[in-house]
Protein backbone atom coordinates (compact mmCIF):
# COMPACT_ATOMS: atom_id res chain seq x y z
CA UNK A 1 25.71 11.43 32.03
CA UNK A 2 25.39 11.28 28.05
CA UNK A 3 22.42 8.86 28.78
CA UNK A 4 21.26 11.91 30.57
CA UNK A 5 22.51 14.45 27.64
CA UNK A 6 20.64 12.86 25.08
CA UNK A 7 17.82 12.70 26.69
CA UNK A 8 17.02 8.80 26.88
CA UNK A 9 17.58 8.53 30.91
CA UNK A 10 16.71 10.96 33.46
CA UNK A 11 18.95 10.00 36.95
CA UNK A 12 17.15 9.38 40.01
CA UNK A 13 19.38 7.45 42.88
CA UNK A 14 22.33 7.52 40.70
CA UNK A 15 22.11 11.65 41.29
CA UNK A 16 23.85 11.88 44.69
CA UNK A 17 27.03 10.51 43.26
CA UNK A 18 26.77 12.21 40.21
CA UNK A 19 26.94 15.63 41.87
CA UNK A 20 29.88 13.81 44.09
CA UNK A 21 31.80 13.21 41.47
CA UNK A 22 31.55 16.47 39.02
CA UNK A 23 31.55 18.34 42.15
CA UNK A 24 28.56 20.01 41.69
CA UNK A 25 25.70 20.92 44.40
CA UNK A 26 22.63 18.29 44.20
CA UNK A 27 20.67 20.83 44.43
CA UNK A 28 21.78 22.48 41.15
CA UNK A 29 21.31 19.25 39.63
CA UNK A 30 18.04 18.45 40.81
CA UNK A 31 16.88 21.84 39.48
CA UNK A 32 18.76 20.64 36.10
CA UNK A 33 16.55 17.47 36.23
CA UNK A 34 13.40 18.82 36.07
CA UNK A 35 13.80 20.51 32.63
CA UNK A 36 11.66 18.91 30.47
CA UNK A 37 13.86 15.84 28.04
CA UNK A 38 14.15 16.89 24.68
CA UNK A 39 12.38 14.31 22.72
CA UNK A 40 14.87 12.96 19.81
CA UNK A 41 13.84 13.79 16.38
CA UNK A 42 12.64 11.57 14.25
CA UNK A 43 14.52 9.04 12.31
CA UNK A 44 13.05 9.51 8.58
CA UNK A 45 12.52 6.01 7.49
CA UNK A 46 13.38 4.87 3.88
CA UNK A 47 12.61 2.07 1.79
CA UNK A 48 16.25 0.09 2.84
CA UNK A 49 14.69 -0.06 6.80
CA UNK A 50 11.69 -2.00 5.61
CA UNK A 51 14.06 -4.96 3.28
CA UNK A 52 13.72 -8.62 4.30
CA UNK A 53 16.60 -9.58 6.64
CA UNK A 54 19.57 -11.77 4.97
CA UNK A 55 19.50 -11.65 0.68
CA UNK A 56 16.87 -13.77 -0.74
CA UNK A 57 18.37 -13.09 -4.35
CA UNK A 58 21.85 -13.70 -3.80
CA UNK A 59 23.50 -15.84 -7.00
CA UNK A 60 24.36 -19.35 -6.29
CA UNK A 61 28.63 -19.97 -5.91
CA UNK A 62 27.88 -22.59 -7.99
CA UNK A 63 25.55 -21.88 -10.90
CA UNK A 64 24.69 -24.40 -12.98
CA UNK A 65 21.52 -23.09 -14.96
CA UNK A 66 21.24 -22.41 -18.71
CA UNK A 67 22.27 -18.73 -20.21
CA UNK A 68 19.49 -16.49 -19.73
CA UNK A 69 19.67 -13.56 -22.65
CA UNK A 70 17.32 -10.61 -22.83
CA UNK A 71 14.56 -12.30 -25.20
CA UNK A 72 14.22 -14.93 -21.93
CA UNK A 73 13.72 -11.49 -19.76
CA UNK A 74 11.26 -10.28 -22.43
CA UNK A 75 8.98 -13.03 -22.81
CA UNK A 76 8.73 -13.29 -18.79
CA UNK A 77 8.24 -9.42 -18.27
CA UNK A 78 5.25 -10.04 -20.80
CA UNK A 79 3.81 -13.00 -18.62
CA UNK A 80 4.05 -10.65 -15.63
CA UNK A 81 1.88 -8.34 -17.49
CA UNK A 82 -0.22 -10.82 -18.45
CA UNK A 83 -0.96 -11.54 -14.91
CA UNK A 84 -1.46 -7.79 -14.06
CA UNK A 85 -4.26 -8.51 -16.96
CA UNK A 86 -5.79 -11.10 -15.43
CA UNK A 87 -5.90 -9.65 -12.00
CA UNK A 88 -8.32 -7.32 -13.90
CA UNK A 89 -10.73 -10.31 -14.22
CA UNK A 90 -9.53 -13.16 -12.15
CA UNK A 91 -9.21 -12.92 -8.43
CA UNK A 92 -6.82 -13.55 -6.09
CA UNK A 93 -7.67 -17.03 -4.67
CA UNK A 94 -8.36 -18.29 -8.22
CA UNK A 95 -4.57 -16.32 -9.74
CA UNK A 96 -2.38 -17.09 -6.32
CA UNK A 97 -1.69 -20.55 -7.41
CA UNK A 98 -0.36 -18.88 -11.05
CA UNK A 99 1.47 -15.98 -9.60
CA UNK A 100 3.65 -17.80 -7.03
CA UNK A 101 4.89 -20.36 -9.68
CA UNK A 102 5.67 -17.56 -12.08
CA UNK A 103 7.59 -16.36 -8.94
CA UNK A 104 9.57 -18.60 -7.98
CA UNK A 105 10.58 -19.99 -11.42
CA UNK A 106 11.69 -16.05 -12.08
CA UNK A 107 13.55 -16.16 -8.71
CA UNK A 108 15.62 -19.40 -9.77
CA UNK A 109 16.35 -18.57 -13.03
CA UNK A 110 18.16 -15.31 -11.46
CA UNK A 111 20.03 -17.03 -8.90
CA UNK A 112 20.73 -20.32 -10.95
CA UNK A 113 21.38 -19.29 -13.99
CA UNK A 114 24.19 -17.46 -16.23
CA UNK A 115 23.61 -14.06 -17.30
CA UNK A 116 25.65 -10.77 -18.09
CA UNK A 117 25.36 -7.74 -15.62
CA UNK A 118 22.99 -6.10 -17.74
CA UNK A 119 21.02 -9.09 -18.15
CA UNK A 120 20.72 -9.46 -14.63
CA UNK A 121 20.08 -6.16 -13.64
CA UNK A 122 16.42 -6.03 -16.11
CA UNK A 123 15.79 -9.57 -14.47
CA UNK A 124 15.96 -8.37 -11.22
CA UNK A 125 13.67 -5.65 -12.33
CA UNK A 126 10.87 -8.14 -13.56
CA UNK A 127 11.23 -9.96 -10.94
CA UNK A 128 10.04 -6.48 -8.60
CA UNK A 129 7.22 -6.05 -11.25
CA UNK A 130 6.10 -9.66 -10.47
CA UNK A 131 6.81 -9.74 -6.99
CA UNK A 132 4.04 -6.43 -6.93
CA UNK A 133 1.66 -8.14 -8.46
CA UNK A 134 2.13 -11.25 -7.20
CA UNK A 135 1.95 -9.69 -3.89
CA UNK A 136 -1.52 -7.68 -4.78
CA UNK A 137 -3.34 -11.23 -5.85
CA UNK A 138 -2.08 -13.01 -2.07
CA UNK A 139 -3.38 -9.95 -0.17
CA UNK A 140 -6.38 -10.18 -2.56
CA UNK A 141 -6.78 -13.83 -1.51
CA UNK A 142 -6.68 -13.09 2.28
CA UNK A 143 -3.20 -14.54 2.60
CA UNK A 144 -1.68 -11.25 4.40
CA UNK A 145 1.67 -12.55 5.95
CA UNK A 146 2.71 -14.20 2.53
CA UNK A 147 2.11 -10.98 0.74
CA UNK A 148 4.21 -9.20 2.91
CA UNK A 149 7.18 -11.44 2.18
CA UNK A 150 6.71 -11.16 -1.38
CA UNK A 151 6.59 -7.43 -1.29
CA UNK A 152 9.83 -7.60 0.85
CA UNK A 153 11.58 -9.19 -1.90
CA UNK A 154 9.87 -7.38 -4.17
CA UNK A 155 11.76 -4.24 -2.66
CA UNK A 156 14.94 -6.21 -2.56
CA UNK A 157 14.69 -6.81 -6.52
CA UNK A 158 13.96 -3.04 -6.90
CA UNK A 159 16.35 -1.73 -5.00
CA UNK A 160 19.62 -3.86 -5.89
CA UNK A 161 18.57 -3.02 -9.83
CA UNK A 162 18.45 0.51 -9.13
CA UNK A 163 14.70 1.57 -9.62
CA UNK A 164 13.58 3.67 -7.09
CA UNK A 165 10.12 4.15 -9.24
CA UNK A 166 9.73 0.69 -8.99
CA UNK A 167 10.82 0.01 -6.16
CA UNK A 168 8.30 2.89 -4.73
CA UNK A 169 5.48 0.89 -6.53
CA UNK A 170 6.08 -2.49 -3.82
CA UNK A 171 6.97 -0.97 -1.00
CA UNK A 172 3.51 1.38 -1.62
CA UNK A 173 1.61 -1.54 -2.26
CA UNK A 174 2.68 -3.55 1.09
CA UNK A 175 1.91 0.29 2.40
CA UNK A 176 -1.32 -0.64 1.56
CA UNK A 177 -1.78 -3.24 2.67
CA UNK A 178 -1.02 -2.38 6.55
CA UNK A 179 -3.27 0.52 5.91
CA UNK A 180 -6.21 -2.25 5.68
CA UNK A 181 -4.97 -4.70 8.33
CA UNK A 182 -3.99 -2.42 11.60
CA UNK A 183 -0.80 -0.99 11.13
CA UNK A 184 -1.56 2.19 10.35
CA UNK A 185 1.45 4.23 11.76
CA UNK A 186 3.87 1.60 9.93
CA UNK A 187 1.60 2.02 6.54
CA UNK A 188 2.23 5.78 7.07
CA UNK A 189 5.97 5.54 7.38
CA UNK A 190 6.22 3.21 4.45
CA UNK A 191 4.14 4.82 2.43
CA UNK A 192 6.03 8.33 2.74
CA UNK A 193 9.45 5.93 2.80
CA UNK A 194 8.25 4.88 -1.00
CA UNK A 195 7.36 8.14 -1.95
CA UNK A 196 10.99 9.36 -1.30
CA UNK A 197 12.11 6.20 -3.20
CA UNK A 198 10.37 6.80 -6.01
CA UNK A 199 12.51 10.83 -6.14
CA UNK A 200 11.09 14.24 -7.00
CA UNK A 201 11.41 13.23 -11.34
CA UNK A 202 9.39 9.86 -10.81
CA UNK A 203 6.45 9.87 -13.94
CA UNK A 204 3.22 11.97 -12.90
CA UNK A 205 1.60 8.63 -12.41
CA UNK A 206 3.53 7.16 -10.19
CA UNK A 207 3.57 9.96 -7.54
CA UNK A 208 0.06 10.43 -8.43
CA UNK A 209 -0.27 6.91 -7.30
CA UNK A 210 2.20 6.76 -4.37
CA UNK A 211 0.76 10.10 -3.00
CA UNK A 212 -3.16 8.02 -3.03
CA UNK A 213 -1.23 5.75 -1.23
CA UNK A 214 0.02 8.53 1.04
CA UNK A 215 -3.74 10.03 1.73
CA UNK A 216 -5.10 6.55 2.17
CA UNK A 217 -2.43 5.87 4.96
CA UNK A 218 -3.09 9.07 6.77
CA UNK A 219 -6.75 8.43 7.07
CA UNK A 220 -6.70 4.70 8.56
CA UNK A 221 -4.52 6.64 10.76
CA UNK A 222 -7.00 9.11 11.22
CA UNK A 223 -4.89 12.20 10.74
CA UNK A 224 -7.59 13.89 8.45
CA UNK A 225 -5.41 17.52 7.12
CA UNK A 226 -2.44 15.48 6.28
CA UNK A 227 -4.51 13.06 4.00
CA UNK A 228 -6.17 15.83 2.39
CA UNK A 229 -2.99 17.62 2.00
CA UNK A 230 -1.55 14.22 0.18
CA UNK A 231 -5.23 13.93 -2.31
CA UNK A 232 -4.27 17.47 -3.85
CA UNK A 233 -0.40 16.95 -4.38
CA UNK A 234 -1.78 13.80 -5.92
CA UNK A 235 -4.21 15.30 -8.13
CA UNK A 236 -1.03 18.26 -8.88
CA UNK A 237 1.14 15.68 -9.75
CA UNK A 238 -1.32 13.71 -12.31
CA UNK A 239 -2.24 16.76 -14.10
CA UNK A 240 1.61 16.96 -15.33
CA UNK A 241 0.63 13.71 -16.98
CA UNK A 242 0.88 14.45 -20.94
CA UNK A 243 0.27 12.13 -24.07
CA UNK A 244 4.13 12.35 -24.52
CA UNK A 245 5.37 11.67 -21.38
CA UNK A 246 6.52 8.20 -20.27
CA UNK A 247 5.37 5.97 -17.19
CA UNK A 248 6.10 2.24 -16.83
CA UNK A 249 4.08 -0.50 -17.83
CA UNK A 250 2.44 -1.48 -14.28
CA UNK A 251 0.60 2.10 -14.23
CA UNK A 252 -1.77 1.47 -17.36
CA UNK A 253 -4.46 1.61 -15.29
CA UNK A 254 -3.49 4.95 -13.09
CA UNK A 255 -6.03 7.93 -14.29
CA UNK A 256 -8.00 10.52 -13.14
CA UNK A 257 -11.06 7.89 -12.53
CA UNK A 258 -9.14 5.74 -10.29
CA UNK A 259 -7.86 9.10 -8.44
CA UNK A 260 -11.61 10.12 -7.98
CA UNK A 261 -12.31 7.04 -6.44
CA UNK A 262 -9.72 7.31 -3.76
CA UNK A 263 -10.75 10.55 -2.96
CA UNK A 264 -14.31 9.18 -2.59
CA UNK A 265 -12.53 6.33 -0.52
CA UNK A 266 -11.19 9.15 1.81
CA UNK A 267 -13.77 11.75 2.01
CA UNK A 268 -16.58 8.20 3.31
CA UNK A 269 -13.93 7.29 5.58
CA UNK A 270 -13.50 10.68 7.51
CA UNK A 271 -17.92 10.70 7.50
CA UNK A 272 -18.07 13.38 4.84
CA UNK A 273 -21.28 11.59 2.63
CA UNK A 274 -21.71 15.10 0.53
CA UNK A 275 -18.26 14.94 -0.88
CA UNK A 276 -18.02 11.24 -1.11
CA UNK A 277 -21.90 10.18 -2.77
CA UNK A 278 -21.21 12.70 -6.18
CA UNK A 279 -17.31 11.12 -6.82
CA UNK A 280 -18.39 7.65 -6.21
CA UNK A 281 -21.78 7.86 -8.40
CA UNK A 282 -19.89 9.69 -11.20
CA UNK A 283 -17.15 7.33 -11.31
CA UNK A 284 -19.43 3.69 -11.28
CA UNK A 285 -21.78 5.80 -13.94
CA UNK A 286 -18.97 4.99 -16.59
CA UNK A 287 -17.08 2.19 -15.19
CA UNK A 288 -16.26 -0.95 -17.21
CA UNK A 289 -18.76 -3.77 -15.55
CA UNK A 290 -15.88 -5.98 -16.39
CA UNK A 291 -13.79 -5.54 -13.58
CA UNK A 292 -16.32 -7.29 -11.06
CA UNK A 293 -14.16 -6.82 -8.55
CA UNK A 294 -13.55 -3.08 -8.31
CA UNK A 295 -16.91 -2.48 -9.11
CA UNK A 296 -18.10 -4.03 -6.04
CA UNK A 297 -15.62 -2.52 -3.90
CA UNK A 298 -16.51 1.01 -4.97
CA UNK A 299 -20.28 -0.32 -4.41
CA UNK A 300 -19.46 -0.61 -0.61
CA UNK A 301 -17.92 2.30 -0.48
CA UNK A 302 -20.93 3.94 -1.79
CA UNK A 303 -23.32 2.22 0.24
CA UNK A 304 -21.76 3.68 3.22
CA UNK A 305 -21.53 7.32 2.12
CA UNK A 306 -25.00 6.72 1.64
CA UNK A 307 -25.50 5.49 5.64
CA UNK A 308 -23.38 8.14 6.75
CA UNK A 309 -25.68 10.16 4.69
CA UNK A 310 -28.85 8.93 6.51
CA UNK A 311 -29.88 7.20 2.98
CA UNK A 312 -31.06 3.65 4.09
CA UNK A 313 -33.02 2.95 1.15
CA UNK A 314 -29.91 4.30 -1.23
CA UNK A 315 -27.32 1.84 0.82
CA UNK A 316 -29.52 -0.99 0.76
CA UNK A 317 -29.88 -0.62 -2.56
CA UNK A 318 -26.03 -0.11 -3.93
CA UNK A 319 -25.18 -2.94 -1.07
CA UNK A 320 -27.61 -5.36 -3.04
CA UNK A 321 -25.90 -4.35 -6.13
CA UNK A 322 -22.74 -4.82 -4.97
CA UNK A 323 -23.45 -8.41 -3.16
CA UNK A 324 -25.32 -9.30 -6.68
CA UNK A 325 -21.77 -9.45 -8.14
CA UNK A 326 -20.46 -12.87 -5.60
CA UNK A 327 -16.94 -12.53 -5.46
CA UNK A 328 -16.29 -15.06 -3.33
CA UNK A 329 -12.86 -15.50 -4.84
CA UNK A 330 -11.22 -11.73 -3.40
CA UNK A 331 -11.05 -11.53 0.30
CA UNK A 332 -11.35 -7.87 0.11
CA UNK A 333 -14.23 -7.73 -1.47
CA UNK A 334 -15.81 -10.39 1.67
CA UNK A 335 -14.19 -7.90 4.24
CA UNK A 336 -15.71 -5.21 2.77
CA UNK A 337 -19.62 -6.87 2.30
CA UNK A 338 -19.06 -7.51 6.16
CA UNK A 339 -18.55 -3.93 6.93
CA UNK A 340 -21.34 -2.63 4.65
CA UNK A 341 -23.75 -4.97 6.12
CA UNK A 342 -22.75 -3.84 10.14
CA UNK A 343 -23.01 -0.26 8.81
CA UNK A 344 -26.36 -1.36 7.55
CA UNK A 345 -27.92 -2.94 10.84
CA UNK A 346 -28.03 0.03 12.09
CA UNK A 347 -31.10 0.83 10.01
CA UNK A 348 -32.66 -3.03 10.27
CA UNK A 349 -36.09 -1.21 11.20
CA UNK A 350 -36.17 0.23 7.20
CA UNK A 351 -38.10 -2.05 5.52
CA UNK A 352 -35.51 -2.42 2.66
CA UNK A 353 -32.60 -2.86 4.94
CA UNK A 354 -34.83 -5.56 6.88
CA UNK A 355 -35.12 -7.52 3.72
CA UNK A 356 -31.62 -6.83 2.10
CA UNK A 357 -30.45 -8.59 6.03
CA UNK A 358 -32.80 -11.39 5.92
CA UNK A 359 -31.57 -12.56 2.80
């Protein structure tokens, strides 16, 4: 019966002695059974259902490292953002290698070593910043299931040193990644689960940032008004972004550029060329030619705004430019020069796609 109450069973040959028992005529209760089960409401998920099972960071009963003071933290936080640098420039087959031995030498200081509370709580939070970026360069490099377990302890690190902003940042990031590898109902739950984690007085940038996340989750899911919803609380919450006001180190390169381009990103995915072409041409117009890597990303991203646009010539065009660049070292970037060029076969009786596809 409270199977039946809460609507997860509905009785079929049990219902005879059902109506024996509570002395009730069957055919009251067969009436009673065809009302409609209330569904159960949704669960909200947070950031705590997605944590790796067991404690990767528990301390050693026996710890016999050295003493580990807060110039040791220092110098590693800088490596870390050394390596957030070099992601800028280096990609992630050529950094993984780098990254995971910065990793797990961070990880076994915490848990072999001898440090104060305070000490330990600002080494656990490194060790989140790392375990982001660390986990950005193996999804970069293809490697999608070893990403996922750094991100998990990322979020472990995060969350047991009490930074919700932070620990919004990973658990956004893995978001992310599902978004771009199937799981789009999970990436949609996780990425709303590190929204909340992050709280309502999280730095502009970040819910800027976690928001893009949001929007990006929504459309691989292909629920179009609640993406669009998430782009303009986005773009609300980075226009409270002021000279004076604060964010943490891993969101130097959050700006109004890099929230253009997702809205680009969006508005090509949901087959709306008119929006998407103007964003995406204004934004590569002044973008640093440096960073080889999101240049040619937002080059195939282009190129098929400019297909959906029933611009051939234009696509074959940006997708030359954008396979010009070789980055054979981000898997991303190879994912996304196969999609341009399927979009692009489409048109293999333009003379300019014809020639981009024979070569």
């Amino acid at each position: 019966m409270s199977r039946w109450e809460i609507g997860t069973r509905s009785p079929r040959e049990w219902l005879p002695f059902l109506a024996l028992v509570l002395e009730v005529p069957r055919e009251l209760m067969e009436a009673a059974k065809t009302v409609p089960l209330a569904e159960p409401a949704p669960r909200v998920l947070t950031v705590a259902d997605f944590l790796p099972e067991g404690d990767p960071l528990s301390l050693l009963s026996a710890r016999t490292g050295r003493r580990i003071g807060a110039g040791q933290v220092a110098d590693l936080a800088q490596r870390v953002h050394g390596l957030r640098l070099a992601d800028d420039v280096v990609y992630g087959k050529d950094l993984i290698g780098p990254a995971l031995r910065e990793l797990r030498a961070a990880v076994k200081l915490y848990r072999e070593g001898t440090h104060t509370e305070e000490v330990g709580s600002e080494l656990l939070r490194v060790i989140g910043e790392l375990s982001q970026i660390a986990g950005w360069v193996a999804s970069d490099a293809g490697e999608h299931a070893e990403a996922e377990r750094i991100y998990r302890l990322g979020m472990s690190a995060a969350r047991a040193a009490g930074d919700g902003v932070l620990s919004g940042n990973v658990a956004g990031s893995l978001a992310y990644q599902w978004s771009n590898t199937g799981r789009a109902t999970d990436a949609v739950h996780l990425a709303r689960a590190a929204l909340d984690s992050a709280g309502p007085d999280a730095p502009p940038k970040a819910r800027a940032l976690y928001l893009d996340r949001v929007a990006w989750a929504h459309t691989r899911a292909g629920q179009d008004r609640p993406a669009m919803t998430a782009l303009g609380e986005a773009g609300e919450a980075l226009a409270q972004d002021s000279a004076g006001t604060e964010s943490p180190s891993y969101l130097y390169w959050m700006d109004a550029g890099e929230l253009q381009v997702m809205e680009a990103r969006v508005y090509t995915e949901l087959h709306r060329p008119l929006r998407a072409v103007p964003l995406l041409t204004d934004v590569l117009g002044r973008y640093d030619a440096s960073h080889a890597r999101e240049l040619a990303l937002y080059l195939s991203w282009l190129a098929v705004a400019y297909a959906d646009a029933n611009e051939p010539e234009a696509a074959a065009g940006t997708a030359g430019r954008m396979l010009a660049l070789g980055q054979s070292g981000s898997e991303r970037t190879t994912e996304r020069a196969r999609i341009v060029m399927d979009r692009l076969r489409a048109f293999r009786d333009v003379p300019e796609v014809a020639e981009l596809l024979a070569s």
